[in-house]
C-alpha atoms as a PDB file:
ATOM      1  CA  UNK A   1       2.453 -11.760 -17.604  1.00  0.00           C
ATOM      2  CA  UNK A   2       5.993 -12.548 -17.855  1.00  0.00           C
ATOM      3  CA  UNK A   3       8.466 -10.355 -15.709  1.00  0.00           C
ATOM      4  CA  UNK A   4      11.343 -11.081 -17.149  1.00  0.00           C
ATOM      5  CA  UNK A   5      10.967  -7.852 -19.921  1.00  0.00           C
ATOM      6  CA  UNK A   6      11.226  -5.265 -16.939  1.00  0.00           C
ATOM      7  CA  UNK A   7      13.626  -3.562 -15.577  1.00  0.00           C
ATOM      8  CA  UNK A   8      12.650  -3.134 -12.209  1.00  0.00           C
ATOM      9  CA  UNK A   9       9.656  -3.846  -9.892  1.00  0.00           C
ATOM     10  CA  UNK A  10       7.702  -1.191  -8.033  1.00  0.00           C
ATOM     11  CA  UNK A  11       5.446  -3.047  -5.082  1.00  0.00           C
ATOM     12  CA  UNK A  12       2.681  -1.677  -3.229  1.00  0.00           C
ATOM     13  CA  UNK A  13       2.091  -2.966   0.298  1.00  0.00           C
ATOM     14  CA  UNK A  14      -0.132  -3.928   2.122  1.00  0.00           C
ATOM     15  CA  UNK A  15      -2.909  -6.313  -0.104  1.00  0.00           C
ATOM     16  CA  UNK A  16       0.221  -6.657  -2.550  1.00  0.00           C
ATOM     17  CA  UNK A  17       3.185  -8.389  -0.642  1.00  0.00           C
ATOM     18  CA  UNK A  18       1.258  -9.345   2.421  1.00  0.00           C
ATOM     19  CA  UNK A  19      -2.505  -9.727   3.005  1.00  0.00           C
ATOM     20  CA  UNK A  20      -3.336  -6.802   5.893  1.00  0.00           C
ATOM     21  CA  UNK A  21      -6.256  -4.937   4.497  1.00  0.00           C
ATOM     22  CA  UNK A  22      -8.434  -6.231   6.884  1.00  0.00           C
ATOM     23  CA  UNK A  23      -6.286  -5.536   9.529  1.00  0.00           C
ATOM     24  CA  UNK A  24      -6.018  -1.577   8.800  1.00  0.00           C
ATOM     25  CA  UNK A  25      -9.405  -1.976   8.176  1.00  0.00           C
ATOM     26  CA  UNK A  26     -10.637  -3.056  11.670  1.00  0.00           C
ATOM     27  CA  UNK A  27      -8.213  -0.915  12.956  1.00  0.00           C
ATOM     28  CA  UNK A  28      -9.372   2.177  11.391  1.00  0.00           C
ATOM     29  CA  UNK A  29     -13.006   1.553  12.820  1.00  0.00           C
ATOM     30  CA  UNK A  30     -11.421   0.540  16.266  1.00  0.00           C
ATOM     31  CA  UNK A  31     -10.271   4.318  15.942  1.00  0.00           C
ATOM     32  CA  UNK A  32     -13.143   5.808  16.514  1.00  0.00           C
ATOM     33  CA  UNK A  33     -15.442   3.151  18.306  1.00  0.00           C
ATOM     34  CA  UNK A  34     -16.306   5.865  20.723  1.00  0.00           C
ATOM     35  CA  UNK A  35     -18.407   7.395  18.388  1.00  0.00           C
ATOM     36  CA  UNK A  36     -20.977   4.565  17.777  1.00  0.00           C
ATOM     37  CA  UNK A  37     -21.674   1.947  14.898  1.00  0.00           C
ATOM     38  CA  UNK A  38     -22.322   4.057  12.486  1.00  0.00           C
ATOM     39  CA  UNK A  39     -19.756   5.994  12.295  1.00  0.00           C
ATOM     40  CA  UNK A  40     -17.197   3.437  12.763  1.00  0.00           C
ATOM     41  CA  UNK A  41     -19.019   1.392   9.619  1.00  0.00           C
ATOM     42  CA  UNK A  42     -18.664   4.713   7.226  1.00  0.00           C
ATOM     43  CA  UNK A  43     -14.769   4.834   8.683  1.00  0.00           C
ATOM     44  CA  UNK A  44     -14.653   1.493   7.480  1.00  0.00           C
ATOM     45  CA  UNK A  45     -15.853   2.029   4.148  1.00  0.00           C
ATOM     46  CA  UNK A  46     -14.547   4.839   3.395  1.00  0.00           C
ATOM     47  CA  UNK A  47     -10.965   3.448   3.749  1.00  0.00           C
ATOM     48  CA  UNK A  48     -11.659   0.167   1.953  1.00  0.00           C
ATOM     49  CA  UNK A  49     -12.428   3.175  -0.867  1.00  0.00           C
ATOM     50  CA  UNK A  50      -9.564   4.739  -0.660  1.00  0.00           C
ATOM     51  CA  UNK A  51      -7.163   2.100  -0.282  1.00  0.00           C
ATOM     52  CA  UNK A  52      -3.251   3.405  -0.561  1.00  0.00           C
ATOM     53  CA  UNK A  53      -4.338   6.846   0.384  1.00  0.00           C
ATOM     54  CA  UNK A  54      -1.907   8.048   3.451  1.00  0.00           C
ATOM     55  CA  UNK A  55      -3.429   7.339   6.486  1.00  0.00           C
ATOM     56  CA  UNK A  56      -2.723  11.384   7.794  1.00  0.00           C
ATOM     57  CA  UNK A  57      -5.666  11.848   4.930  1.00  0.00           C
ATOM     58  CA  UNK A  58      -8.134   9.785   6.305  1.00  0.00           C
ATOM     59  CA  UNK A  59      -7.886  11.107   9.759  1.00  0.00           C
ATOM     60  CA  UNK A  60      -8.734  14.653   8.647  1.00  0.00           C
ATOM     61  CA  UNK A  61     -11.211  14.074   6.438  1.00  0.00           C
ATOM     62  CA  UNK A  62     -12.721  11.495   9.107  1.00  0.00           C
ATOM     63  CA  UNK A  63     -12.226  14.638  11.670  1.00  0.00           C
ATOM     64  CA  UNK A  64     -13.980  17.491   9.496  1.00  0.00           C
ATOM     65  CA  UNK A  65     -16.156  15.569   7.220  1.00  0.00           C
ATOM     66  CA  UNK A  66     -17.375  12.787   9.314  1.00  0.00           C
ATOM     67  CA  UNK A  67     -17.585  14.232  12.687  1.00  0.00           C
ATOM     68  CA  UNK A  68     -17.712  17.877  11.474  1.00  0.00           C
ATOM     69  CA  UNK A  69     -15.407  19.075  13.781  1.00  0.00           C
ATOM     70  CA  UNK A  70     -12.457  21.341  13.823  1.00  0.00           C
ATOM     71  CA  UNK A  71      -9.542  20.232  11.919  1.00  0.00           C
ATOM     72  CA  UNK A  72      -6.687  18.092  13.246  1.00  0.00           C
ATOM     73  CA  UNK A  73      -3.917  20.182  15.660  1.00  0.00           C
ATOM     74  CA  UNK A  74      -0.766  18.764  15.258  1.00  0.00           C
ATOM     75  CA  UNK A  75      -0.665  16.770  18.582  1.00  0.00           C
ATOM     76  CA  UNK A  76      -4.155  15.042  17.924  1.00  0.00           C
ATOM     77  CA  UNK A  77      -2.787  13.633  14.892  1.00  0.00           C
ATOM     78  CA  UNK A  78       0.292  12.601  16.038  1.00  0.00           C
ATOM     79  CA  UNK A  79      -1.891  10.617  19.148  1.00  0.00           C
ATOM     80  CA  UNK A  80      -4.209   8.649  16.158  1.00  0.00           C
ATOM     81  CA  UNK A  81      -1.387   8.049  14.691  1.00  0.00           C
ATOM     82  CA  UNK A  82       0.260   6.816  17.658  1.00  0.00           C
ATOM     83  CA  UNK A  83      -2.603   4.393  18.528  1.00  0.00           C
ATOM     84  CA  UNK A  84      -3.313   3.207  14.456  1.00  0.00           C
ATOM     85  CA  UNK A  85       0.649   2.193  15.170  1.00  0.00           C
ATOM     86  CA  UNK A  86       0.053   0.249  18.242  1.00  0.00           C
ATOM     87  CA  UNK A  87      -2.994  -1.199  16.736  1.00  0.00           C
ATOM     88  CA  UNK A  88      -1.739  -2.381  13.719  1.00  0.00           C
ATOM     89  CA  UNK A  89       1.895  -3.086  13.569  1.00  0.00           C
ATOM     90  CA  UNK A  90       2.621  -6.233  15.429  1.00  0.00           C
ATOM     91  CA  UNK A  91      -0.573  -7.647  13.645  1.00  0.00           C
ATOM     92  CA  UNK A  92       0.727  -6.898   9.817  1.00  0.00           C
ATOM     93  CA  UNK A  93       4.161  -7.967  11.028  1.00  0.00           C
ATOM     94  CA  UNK A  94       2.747 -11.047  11.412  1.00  0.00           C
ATOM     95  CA  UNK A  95       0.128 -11.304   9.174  1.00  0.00           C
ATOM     96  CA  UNK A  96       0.313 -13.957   6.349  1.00  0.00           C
ATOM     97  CA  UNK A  97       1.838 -13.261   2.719  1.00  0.00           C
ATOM     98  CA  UNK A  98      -0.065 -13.074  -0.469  1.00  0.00           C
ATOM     99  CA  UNK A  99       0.270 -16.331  -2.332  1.00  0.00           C
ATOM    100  CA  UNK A 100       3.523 -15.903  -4.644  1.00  0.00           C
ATOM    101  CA  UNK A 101       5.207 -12.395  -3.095  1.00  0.00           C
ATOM    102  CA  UNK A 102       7.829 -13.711  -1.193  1.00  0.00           C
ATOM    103  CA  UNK A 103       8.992 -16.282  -3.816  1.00  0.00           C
ATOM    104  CA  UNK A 104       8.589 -13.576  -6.252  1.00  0.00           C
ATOM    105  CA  UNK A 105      10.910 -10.549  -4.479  1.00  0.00           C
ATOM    106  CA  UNK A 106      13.174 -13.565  -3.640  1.00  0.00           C
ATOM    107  CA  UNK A 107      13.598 -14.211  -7.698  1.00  0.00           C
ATOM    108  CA  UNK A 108      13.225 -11.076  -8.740  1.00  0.00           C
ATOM    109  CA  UNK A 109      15.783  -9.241  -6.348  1.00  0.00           C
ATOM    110  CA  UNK A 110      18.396 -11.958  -7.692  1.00  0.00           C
ATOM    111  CA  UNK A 111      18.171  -9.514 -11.206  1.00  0.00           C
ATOM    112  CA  UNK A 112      16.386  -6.332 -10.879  1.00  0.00           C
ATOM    113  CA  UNK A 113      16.215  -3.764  -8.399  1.00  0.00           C
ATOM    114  CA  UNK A 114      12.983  -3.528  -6.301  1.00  0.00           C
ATOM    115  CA  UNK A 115      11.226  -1.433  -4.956  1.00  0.00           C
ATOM    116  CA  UNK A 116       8.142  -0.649  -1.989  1.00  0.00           C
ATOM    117  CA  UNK A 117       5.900   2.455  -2.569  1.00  0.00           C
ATOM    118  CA  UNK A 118       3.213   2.645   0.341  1.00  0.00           C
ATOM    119  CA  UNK A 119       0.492   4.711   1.876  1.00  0.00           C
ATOM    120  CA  UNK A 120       2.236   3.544   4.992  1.00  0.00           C
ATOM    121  CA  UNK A 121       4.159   5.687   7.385  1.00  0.00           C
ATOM    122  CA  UNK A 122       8.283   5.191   5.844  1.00  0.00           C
ATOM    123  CA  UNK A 123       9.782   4.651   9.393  1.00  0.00           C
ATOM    124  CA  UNK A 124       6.799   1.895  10.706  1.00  0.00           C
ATOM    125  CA  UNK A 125       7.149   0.411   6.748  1.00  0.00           C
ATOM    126  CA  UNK A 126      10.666   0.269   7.179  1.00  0.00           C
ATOM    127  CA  UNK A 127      10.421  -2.046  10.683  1.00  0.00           C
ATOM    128  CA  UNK A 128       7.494  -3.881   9.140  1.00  0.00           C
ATOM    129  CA  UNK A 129       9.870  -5.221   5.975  1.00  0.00           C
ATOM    130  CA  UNK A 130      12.661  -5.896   8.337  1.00  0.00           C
ATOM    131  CA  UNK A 131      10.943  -7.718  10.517  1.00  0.00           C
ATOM    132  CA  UNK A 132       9.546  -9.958   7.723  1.00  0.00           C
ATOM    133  CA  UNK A 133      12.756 -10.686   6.426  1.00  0.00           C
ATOM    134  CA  UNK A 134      12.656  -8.790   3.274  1.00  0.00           C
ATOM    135  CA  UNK A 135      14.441  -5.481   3.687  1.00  0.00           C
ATOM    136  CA  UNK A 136      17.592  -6.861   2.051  1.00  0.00           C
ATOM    137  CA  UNK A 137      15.394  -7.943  -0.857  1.00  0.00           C
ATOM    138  CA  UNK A 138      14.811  -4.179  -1.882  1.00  0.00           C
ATOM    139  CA  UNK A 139      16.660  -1.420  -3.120  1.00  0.00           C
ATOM    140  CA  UNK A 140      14.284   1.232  -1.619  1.00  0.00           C
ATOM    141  CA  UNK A 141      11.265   1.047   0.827  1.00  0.00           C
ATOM    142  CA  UNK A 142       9.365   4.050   0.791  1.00  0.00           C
ATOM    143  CA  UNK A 143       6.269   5.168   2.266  1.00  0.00           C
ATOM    144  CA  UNK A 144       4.062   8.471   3.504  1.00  0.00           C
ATOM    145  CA  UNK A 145       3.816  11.087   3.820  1.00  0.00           C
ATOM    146  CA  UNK A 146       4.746  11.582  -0.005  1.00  0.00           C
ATOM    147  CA  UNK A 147       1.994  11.051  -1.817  1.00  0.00           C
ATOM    148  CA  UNK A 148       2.261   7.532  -3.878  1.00  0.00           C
ATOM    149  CA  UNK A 149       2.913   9.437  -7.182  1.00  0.00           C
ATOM    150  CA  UNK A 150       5.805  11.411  -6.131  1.00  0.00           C
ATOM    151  CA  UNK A 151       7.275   8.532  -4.372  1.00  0.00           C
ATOM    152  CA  UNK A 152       6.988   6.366  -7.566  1.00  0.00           C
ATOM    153  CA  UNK A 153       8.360   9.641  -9.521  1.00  0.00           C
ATOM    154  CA  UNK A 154      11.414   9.966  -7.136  1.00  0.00           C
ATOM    155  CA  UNK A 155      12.198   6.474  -7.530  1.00  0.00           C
ATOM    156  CA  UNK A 156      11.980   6.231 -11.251  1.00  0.00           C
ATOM    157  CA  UNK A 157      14.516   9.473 -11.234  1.00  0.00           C
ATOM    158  CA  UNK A 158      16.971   8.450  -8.521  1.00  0.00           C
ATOM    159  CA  UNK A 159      17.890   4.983  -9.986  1.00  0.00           C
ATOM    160  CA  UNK A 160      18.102   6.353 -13.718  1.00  0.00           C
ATOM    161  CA  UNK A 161      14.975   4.454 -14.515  1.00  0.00           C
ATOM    162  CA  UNK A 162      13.269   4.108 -18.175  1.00  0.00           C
ATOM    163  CA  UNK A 163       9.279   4.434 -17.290  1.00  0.00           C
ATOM    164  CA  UNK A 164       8.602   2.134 -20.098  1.00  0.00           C
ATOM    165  CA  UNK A 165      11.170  -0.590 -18.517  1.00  0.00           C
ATOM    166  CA  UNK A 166       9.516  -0.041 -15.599  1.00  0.00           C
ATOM    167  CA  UNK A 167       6.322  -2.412 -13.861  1.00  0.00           C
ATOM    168  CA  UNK A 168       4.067  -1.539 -10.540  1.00  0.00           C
ATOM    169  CA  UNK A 169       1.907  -3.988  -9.087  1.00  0.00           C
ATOM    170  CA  UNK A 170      -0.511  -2.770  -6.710  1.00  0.00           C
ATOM    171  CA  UNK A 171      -4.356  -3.293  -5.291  1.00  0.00           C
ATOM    172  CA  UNK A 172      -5.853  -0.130  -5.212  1.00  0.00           C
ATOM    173  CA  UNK A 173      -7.023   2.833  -7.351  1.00  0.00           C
ATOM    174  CA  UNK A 174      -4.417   4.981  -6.506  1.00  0.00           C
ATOM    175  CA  UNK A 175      -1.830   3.003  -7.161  1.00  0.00           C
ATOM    176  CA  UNK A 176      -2.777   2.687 -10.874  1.00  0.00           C
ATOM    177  CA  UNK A 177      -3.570   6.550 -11.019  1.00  0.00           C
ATOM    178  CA  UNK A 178       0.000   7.045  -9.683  1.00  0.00           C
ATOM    179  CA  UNK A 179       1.388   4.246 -12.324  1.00  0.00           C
ATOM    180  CA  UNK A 180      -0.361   6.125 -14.813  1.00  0.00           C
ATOM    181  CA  UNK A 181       0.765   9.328 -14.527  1.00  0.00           C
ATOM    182  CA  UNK A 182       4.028   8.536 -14.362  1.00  0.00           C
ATOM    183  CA  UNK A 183       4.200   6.408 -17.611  1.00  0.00           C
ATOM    184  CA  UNK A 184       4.793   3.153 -16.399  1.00  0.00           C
ATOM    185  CA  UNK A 185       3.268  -0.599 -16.465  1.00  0.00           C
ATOM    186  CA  UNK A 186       0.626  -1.749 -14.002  1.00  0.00           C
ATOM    187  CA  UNK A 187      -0.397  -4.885 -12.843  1.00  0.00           C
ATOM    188  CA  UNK A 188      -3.945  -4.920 -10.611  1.00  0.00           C
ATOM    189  CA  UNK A 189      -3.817  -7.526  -7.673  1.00  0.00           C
ATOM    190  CA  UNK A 190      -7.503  -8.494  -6.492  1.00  0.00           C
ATOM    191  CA  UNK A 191      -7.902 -10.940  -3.788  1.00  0.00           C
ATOM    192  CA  UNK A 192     -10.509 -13.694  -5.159  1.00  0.00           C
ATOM    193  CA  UNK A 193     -13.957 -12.266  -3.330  1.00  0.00           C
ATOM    194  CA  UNK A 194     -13.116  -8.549  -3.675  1.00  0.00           C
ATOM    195  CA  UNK A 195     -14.785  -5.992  -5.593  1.00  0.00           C
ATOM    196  CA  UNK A 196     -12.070  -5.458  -8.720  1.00  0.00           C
ATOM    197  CA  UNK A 197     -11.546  -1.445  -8.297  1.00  0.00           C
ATOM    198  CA  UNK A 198      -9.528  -0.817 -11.561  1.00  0.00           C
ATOM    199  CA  UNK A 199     -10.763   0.379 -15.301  1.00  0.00           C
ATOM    200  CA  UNK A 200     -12.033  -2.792 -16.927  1.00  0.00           C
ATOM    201  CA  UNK A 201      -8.869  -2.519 -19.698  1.00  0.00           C
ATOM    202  CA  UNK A 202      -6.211  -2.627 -16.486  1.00  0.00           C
ATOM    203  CA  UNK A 203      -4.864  -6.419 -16.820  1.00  0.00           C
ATOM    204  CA  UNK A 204      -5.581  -8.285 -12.692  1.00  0.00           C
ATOM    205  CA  UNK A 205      -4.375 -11.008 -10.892  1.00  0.00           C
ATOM    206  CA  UNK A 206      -5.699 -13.136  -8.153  1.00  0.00           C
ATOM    207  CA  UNK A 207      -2.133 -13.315  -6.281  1.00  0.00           C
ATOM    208  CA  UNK A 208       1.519 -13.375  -7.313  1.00  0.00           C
ATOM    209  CA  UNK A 209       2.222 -16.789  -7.381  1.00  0.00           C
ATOM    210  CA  UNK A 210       1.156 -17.078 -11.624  1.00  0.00           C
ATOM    211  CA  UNK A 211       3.592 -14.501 -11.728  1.00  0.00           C
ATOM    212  CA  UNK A 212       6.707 -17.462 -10.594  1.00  0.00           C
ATOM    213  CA  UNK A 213       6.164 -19.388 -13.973  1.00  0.00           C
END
């Protein structure tokens, strides 16, 4: 696919620009390793599942569906949130990139606008991009607790963007869904050895870095 015909980039995070799905992953299940194996395994899965969904989700459904206990006060979630943070930010700060993204927001920021829509608290995705280098790369980083397809909706409105002009390349379900519904291109990203998650007609890629030719 040839990026050259858009008019401006939408990226997912994490699994898209730099590889930390396993990270969130363990961290998730580190969450809750007081309450045995199995549930820390169903955490597990259940987030690999749900990949992109706000992470304020997972820990009440996790809470009332899971554990079958009373939902969430205000304070508890702030504390797993709290913890999730300590747990995983230094880790995807340094994690590695996915083959091709840097080069690619490098090239690409040089004649389009781009753009960061993430499951992702805004304020801890905001450190996480600066720290990496990239915040001056992108026009707009923005994350939870907006849900993925009002954040890609409020983009597409704020910078006077044509949906058709308009690509989003991203590694989970919802991010297509939220591509979808507001009209514009998607690209699927699935690292080689994953299950693909997307409808078989959604074109996939195994990184970014076929995208640099």
């Amino acid at each position: 696919m040839k990026t050259a015909i858009w008019q401006a980039i939408i990226f997912d995070f994490d699994g898209v620009v730099v590889e930390s799905g396993e990270i969130k992953t363990q961290a998730f299940a580190n969450l809750y390793r007081d309450h045995g194996e199995t549930v820390m395994s169903a955490v597990a899965r259940y987030h690999v599942l749900h990949g992109g969904m706000s992470r304020y989700q997972k820990f009440r459904y996790f809470q009332e569906t899971l554990l079958e206990k009373p939902p969430l006060t205000a304070e508890e979630e702030q504390h797993l949130d709290r913890r999730f943070s300590q747990l995983v930010l230094e880790a995807v700060i340094a994690s590695d990139p996915v083959p091709g993204a840097a080069e690619l927001i490098r090239k690409e920021a040089e004649r389009i606008p781009l753009f960061v829509a993430s499951g992702t608290p805004e304020a801890e995705l905001n450190t996480i991009v600066s720290r990496r280098g990239l915040a001056s790369y992108f026009t707009a980083v923005r994350g939870s607790p907006t849900p993925k397809q009002k954040l890609i909706a409020d983009i597409l409105s704020a910078h006077a963007l044509l949906p058709e002009r308009v690509l989003m390349i991203g590694d989970a379900l919802i991010d297509y869904q939220s591509a979808y519904v507001n009209n514009i291109a998607f690209l699927g990203r699935v690292r080689p050895g994953d299950e693909n998650p997307f409808p078989p007609h959604v074109d996939v890629i195994p990184d970014l870095s076929q995208l640099l030719t």
